[in-house]
Protein backbone atom coordinates (compact mmCIF):
# COMPACT_ATOMS: atom_id res chain seq x y z
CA UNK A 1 108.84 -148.24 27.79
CA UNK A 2 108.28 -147.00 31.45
CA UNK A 3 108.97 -150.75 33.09
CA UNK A 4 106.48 -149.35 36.45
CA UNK A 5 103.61 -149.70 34.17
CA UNK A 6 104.29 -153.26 32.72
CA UNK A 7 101.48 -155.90 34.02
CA UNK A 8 102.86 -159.45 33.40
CA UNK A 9 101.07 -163.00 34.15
CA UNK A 10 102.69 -166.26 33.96
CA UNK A 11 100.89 -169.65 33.77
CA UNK A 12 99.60 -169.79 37.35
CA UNK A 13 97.96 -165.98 37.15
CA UNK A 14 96.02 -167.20 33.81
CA UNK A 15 94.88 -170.90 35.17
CA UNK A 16 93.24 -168.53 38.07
CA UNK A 17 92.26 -165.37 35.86
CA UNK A 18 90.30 -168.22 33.71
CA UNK A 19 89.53 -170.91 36.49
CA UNK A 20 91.11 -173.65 34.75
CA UNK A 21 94.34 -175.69 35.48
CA UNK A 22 97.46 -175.15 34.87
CA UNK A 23 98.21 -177.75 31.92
CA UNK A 24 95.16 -176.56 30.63
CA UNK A 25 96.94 -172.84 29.74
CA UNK A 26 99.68 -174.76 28.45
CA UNK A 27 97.19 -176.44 26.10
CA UNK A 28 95.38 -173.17 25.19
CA UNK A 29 98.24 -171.45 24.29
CA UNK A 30 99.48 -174.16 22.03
CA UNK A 31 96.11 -174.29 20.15
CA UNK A 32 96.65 -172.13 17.21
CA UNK A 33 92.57 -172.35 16.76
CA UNK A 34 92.36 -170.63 19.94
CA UNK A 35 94.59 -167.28 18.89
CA UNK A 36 95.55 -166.92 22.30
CA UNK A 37 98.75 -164.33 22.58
CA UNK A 38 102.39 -165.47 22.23
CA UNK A 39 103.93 -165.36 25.17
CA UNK A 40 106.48 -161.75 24.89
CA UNK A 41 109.50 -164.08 27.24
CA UNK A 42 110.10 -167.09 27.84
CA UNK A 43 112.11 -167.63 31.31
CA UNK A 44 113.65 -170.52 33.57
CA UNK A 45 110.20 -170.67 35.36
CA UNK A 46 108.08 -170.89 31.99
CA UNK A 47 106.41 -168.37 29.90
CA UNK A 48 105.55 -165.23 30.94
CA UNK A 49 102.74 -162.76 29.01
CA UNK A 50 101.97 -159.07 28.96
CA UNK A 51 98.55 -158.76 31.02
CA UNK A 52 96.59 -156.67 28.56
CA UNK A 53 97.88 -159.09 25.83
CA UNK A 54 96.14 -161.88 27.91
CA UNK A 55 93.10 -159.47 29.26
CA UNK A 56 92.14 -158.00 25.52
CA UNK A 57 91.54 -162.15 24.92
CA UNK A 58 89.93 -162.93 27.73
CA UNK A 59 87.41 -160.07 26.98
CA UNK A 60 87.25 -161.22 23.29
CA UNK A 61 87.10 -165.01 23.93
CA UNK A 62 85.98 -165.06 27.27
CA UNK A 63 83.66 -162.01 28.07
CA UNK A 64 81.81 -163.66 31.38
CA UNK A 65 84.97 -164.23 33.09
CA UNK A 66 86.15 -160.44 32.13
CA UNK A 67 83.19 -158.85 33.67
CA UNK A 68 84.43 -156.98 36.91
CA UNK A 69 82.26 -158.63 40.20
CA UNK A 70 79.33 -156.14 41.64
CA UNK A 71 80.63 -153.97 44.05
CA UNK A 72 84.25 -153.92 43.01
């Protein structure tokens, strides 16, 4: 694996990437109704997720929020 290519989002990136808090990633990625990825490591400073793990969901589960802006 070519590490200059790995994406990775923690807890903070995915409360913003899906404009909710926080706790309220912690609680989604406990649900196991959600399916929401495991997280691939699990550091001092929390968990820590592959981005296109996190991005294939968000597109699946959350298809308005994955929708790139107009003129981006």
């Amino acid at each position: 694996m070519d590490l200059s290519d790995v994406r990775i989002m923690g807890t903070a990136e995915i409360a913003a990437l899906l404009n909710v808090t926080p706790a309220r990633v912690s609680q989604i990625a406990d649900s196991r109704k959600l399916d929401f990825p495991r997280p691939r490591w699990e550091i001092k400073a929390g968990r820590v997720w592959l981005a296109q793990d996190v991005e294939a969901w968000v597109a699946e589960h959350r298809p308005a929020l994955a929708e790139e802006p107009e003129g981006s």
